[in-house]
N, C-alpha and C. Protein backbone atom coordinates (compact mmCIF):
# COMPACT_ATOMS: atom_id res chain seq x y z
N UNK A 1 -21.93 -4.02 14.43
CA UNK A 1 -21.27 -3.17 13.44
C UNK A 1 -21.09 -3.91 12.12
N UNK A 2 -20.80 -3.31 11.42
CA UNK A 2 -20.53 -3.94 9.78
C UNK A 2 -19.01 -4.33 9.54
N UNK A 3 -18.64 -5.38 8.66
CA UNK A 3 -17.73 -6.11 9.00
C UNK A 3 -17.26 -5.42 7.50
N UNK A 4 -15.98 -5.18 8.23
CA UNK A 4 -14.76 -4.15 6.94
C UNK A 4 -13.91 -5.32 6.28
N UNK A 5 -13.37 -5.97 7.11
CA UNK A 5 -12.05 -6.97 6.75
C UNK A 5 -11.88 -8.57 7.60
N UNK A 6 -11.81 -9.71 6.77
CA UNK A 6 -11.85 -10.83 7.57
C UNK A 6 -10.72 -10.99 7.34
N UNK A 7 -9.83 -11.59 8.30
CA UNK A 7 -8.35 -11.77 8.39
C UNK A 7 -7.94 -12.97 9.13
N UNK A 8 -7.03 -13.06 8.65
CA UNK A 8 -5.93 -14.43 9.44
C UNK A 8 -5.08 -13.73 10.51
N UNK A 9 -4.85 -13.42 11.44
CA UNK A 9 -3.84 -12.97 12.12
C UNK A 9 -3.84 -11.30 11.97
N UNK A 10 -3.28 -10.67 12.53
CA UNK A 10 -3.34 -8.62 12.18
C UNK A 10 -2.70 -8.43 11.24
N UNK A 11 -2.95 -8.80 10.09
CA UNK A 11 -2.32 -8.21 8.90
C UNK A 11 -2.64 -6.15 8.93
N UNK A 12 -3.99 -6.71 9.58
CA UNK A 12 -4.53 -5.18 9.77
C UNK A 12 -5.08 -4.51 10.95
N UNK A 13 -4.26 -3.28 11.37
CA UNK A 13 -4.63 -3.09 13.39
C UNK A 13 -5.65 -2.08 13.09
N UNK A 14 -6.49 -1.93 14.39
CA UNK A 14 -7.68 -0.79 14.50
C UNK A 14 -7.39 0.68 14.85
N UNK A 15 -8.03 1.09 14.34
CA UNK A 15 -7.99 2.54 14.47
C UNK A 15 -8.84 3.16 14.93
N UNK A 16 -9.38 4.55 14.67
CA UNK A 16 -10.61 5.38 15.19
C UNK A 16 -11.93 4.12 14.94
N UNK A 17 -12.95 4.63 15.53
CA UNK A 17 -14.20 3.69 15.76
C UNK A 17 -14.56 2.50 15.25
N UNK A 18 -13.47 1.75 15.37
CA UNK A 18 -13.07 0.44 14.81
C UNK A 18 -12.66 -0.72 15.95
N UNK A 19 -13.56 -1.76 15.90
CA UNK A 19 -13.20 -2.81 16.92
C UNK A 19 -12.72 -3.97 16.09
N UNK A 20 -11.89 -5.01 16.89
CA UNK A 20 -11.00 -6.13 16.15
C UNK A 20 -12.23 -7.96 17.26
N UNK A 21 -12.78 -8.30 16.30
CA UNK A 21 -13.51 -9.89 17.03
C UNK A 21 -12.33 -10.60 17.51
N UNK A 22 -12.80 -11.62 18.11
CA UNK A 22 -12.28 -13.02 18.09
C UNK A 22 -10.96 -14.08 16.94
N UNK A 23 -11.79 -13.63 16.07
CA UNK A 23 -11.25 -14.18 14.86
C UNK A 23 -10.97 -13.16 13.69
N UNK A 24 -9.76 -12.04 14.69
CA UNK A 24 -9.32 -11.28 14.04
C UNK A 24 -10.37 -9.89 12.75
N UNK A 25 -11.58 -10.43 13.15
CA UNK A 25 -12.16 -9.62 11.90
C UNK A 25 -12.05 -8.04 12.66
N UNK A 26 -12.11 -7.02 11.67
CA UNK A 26 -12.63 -5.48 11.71
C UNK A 26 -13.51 -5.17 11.38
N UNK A 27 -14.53 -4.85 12.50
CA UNK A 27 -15.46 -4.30 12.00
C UNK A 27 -15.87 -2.16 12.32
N UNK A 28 -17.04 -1.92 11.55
CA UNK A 28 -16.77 -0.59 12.25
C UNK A 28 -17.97 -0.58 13.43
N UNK A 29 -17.72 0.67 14.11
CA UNK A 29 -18.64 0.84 15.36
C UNK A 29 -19.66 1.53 15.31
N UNK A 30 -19.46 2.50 13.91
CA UNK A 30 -20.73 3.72 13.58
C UNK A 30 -19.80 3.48 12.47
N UNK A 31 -21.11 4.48 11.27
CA UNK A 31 -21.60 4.21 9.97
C UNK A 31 -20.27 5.51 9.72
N UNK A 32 -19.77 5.47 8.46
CA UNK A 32 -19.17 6.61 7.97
C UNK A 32 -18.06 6.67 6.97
N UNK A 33 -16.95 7.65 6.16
CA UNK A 33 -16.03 6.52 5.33
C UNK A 33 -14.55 5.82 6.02
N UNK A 34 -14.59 4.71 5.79
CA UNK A 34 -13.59 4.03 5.83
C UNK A 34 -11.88 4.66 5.13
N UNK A 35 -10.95 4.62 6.19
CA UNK A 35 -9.64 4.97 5.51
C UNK A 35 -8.61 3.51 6.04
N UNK A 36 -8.26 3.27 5.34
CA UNK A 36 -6.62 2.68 5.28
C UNK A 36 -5.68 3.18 5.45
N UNK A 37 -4.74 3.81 6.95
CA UNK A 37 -4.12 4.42 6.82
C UNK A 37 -2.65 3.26 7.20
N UNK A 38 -1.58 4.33 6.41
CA UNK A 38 -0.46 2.96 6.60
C UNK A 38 0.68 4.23 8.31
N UNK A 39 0.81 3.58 9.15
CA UNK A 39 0.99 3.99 10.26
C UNK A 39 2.87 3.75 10.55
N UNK A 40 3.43 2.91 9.69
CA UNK A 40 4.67 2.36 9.31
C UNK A 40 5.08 1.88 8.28
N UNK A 41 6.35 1.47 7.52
CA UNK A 41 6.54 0.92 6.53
C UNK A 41 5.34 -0.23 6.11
N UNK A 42 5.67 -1.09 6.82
CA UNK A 42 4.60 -2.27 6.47
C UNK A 42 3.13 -2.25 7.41
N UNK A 43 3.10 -1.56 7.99
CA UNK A 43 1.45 -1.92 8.73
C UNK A 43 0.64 -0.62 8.28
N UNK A 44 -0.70 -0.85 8.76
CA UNK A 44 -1.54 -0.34 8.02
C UNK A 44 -2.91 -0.25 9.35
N UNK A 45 -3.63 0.59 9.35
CA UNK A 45 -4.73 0.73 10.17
C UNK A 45 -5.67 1.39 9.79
N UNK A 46 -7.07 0.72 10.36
CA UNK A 46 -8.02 0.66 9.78
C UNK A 46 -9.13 1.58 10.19
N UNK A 47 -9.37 2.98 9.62
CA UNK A 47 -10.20 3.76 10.93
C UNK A 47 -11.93 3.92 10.41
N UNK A 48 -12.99 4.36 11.00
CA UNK A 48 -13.62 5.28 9.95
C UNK A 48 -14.04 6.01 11.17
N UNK A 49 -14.53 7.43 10.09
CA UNK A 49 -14.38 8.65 10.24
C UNK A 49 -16.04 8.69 10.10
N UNK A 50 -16.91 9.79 10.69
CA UNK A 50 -18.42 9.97 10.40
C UNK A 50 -18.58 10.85 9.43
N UNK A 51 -19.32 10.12 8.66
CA UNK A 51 -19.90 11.20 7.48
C UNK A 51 -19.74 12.83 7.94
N UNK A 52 -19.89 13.65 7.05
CA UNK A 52 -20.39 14.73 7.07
C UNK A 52 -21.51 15.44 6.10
N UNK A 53 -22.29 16.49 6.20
CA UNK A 53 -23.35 16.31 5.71
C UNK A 53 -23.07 17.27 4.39
């Protein structure tokens, strides 16, 4: 998959078709747009969604 966000620790958790590596990175699982959604005051999650045509 293509790599969204490199991180130190979960500054940022996964969301829809979104997997988290080893070393904290996000990447996505299938192609499509990316959202930032904030899920609480301070956290934030990372989804993407499939194109549409």
């Amino acid at each position: 998959g293509t790599i969204i966000i490199r991180q130190r620790g979960t500054k940022f958790h996964v969301g829809n078709n979104v997997k988290i590596g080893r070393d904290h990175t996000i990447y996505s699982v299938i192609e499509g747009l990316v959202k930032f959604e904030r899920y609480s005051k301070e956290r934030f999650k990372i989804s993407v969604y499939p194109k549409t045509a």
